[in-house]
N, C-alpha and C. Protein backbone atom coordinates (compact mmCIF):
# COMPACT_ATOMS: atom_id res chain seq x y z
N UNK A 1 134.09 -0.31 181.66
CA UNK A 1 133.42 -1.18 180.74
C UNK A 1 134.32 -1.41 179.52
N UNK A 2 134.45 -2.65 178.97
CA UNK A 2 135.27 -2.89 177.75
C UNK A 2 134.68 -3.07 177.01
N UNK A 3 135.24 -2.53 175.95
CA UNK A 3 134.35 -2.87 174.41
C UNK A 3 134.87 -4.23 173.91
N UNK A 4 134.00 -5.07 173.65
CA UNK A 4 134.45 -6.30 172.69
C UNK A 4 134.69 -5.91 171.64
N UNK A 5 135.48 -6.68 170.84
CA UNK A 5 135.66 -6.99 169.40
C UNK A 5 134.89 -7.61 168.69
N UNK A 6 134.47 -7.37 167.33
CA UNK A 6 133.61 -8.01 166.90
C UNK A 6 134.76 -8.46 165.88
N UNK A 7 134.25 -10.06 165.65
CA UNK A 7 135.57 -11.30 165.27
C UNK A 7 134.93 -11.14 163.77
N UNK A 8 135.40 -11.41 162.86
CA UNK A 8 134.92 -11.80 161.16
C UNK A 8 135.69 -13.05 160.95
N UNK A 9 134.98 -13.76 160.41
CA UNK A 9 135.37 -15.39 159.81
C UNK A 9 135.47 -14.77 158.73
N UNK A 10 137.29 -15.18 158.09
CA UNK A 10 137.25 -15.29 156.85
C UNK A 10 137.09 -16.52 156.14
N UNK A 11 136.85 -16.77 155.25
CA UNK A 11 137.09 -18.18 154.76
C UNK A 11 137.16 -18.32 153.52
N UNK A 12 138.06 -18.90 152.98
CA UNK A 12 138.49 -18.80 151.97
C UNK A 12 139.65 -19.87 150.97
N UNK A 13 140.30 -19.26 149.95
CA UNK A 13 141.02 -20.35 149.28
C UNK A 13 142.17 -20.11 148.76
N UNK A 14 143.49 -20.92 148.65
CA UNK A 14 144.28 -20.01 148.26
C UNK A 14 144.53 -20.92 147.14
N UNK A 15 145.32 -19.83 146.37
CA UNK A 15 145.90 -20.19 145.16
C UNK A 15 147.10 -19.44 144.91
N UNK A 16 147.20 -20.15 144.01
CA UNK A 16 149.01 -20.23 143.28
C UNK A 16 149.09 -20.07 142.05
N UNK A 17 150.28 -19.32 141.24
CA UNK A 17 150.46 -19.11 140.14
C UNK A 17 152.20 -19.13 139.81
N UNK A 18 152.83 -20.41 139.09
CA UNK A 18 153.79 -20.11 139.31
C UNK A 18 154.52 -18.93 138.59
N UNK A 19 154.16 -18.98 137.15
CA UNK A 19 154.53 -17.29 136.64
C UNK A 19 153.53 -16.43 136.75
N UNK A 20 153.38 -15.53 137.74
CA UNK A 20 152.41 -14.51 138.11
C UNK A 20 153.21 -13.60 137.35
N UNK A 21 152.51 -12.95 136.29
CA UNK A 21 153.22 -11.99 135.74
C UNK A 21 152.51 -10.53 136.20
N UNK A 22 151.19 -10.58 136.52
CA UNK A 22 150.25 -9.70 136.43
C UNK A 22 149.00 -9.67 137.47
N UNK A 23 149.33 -9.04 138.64
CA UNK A 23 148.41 -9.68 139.83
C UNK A 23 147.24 -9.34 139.36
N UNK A 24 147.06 -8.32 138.63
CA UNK A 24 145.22 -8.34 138.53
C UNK A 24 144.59 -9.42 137.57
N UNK A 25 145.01 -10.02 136.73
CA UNK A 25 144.99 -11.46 136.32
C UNK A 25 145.29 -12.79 137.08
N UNK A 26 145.84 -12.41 137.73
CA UNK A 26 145.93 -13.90 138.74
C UNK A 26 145.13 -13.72 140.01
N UNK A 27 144.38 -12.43 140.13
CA UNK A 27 143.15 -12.55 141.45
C UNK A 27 142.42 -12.66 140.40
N UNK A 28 142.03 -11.89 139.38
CA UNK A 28 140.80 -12.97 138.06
C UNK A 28 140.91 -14.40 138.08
N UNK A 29 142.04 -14.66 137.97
CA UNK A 29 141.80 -16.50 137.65
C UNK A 29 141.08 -16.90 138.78
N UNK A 30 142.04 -16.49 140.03
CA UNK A 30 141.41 -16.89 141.64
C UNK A 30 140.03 -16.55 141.92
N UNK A 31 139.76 -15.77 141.78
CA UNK A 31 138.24 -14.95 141.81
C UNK A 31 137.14 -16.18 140.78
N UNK A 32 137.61 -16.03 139.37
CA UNK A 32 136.63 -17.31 138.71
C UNK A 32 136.42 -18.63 139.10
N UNK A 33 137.79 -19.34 139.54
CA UNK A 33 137.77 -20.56 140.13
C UNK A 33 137.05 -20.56 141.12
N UNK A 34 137.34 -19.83 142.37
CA UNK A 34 136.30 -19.42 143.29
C UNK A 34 135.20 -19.56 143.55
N UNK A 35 134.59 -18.81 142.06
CA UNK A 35 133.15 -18.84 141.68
C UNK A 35 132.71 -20.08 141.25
N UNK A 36 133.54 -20.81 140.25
CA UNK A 36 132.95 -22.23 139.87
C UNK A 36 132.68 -23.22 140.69
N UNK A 37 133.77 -23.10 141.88
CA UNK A 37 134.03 -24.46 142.86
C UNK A 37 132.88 -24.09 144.06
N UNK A 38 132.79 -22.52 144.76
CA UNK A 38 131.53 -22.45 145.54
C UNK A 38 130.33 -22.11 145.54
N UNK A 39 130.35 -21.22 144.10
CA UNK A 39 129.03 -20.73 143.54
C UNK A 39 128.92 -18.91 144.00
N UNK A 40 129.57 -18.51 144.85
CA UNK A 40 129.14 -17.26 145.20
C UNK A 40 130.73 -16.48 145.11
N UNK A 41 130.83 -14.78 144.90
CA UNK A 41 131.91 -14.14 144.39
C UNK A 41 133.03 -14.04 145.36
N UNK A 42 134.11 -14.17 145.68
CA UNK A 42 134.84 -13.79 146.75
C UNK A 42 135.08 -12.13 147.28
N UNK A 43 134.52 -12.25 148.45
CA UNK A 43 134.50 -10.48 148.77
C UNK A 43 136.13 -9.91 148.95
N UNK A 44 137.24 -10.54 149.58
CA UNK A 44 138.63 -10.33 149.66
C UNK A 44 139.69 -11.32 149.01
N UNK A 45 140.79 -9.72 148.87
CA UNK A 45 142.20 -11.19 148.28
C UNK A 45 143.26 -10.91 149.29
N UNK A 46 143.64 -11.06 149.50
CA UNK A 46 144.82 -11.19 150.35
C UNK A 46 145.85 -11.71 149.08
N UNK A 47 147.28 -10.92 149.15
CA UNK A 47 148.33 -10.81 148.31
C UNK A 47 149.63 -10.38 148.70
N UNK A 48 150.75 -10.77 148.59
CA UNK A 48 152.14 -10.29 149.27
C UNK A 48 151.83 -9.03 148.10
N UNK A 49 152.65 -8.09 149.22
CA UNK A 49 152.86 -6.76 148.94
C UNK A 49 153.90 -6.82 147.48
N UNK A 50 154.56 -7.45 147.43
CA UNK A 50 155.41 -7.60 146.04
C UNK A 50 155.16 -7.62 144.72
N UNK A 51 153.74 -8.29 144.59
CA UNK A 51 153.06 -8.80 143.84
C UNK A 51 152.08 -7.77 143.41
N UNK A 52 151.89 -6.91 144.40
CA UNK A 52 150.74 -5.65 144.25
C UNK A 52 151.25 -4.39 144.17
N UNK A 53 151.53 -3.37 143.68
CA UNK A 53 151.75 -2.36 144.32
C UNK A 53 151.40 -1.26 145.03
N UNK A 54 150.02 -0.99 144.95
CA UNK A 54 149.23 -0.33 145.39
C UNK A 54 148.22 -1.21 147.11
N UNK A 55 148.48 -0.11 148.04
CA UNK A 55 147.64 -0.38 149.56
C UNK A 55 146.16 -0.03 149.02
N UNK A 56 145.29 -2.08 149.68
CA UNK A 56 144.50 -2.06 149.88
C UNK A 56 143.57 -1.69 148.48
N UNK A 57 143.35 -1.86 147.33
CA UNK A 57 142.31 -1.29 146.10
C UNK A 57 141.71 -1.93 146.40
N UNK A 58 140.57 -1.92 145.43
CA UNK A 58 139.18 -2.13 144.96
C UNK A 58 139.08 -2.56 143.41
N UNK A 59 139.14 -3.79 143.44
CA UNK A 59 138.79 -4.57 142.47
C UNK A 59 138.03 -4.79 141.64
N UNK A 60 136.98 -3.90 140.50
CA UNK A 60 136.38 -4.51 140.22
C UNK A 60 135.84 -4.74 138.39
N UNK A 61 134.99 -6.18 138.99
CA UNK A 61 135.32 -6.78 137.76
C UNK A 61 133.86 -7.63 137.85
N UNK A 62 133.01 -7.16 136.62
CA UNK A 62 131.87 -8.08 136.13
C UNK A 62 130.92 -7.45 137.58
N UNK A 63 130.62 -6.14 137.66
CA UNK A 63 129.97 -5.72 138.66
C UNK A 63 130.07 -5.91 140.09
N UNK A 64 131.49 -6.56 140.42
CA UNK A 64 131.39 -7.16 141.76
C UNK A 64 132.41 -6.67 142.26
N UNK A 65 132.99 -6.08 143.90
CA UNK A 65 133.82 -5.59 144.04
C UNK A 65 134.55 -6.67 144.99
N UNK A 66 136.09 -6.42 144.99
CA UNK A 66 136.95 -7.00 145.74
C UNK A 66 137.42 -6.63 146.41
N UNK A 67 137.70 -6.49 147.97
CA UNK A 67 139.15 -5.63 148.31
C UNK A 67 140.44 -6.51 148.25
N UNK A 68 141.47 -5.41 147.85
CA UNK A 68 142.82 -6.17 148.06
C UNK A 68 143.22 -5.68 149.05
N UNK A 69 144.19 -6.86 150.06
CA UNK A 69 144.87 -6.44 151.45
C UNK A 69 146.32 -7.23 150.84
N UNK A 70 147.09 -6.14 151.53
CA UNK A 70 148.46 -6.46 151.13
C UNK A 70 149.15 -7.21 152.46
N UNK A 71 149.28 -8.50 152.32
CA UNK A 71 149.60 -8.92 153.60
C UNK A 71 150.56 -9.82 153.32
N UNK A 72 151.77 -9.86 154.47
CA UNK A 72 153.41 -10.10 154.32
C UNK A 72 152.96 -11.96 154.56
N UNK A 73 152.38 -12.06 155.02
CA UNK A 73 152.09 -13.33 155.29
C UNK A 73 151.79 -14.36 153.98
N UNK A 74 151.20 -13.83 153.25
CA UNK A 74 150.82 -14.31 152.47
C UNK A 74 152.23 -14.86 151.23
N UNK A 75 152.54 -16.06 150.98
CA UNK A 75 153.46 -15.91 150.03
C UNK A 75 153.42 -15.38 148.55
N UNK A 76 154.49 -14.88 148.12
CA UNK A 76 154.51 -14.48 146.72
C UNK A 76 153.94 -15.38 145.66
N UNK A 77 153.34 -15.24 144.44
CA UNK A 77 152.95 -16.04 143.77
C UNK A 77 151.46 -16.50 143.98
N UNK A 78 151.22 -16.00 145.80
CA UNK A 78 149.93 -16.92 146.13
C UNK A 78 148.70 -15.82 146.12
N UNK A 79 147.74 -16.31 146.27
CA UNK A 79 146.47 -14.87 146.53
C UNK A 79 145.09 -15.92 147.69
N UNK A 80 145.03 -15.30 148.76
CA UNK A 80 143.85 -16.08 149.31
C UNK A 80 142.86 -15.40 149.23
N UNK A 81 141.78 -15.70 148.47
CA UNK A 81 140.60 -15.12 147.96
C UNK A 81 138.99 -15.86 149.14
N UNK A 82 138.32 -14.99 149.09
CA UNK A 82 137.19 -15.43 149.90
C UNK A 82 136.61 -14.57 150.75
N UNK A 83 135.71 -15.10 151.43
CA UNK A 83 134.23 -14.34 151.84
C UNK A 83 134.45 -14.26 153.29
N UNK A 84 133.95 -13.15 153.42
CA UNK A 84 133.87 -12.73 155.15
C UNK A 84 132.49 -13.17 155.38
N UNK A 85 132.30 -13.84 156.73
CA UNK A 85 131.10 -14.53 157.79
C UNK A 85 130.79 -13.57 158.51
């Protein structure tokens, strides 16, 4: 018998910062915009490892938590923020 996988829709938005000086300020900006444009908080950020230094934290800010995933994919400068389905 095989076990399925259970799939998660991410969905989400990315953004850009061209002087990122400070990733936990530039997933704030991403995180607020977020909030203005869909109405509800983004549960993940996705972030090049360069930009972060620390695997995977916990974000949080204004009672709401974030996880960060450090993923190579993602370009520098960028953060894709958004909600798991």
């Amino acid at each position: 018998m095989s076990k399925k996988k259970k799939l998660v829709l991410r969905i989400g938005m990315m953004w850009y910062e061209k002087d990122a000086d400070d990733a936990y300020d530039m997933i704030a900006a991403a995180a607020a915009h977020y909030f203005a444009k869909f109405g509800t908080v983004p549960q993940f950020c996705h972030i090049h490892p360069v930009m972060f230094k620390a695997n995977q934290k916990i974000v949080k800010r204004a009672g709401n938590e974030m996880k960060i995933v450090l993923d190579k994919s993602i370009r520098p400068n960028h953060a894709w923020v958004g909600v798991i389905r």
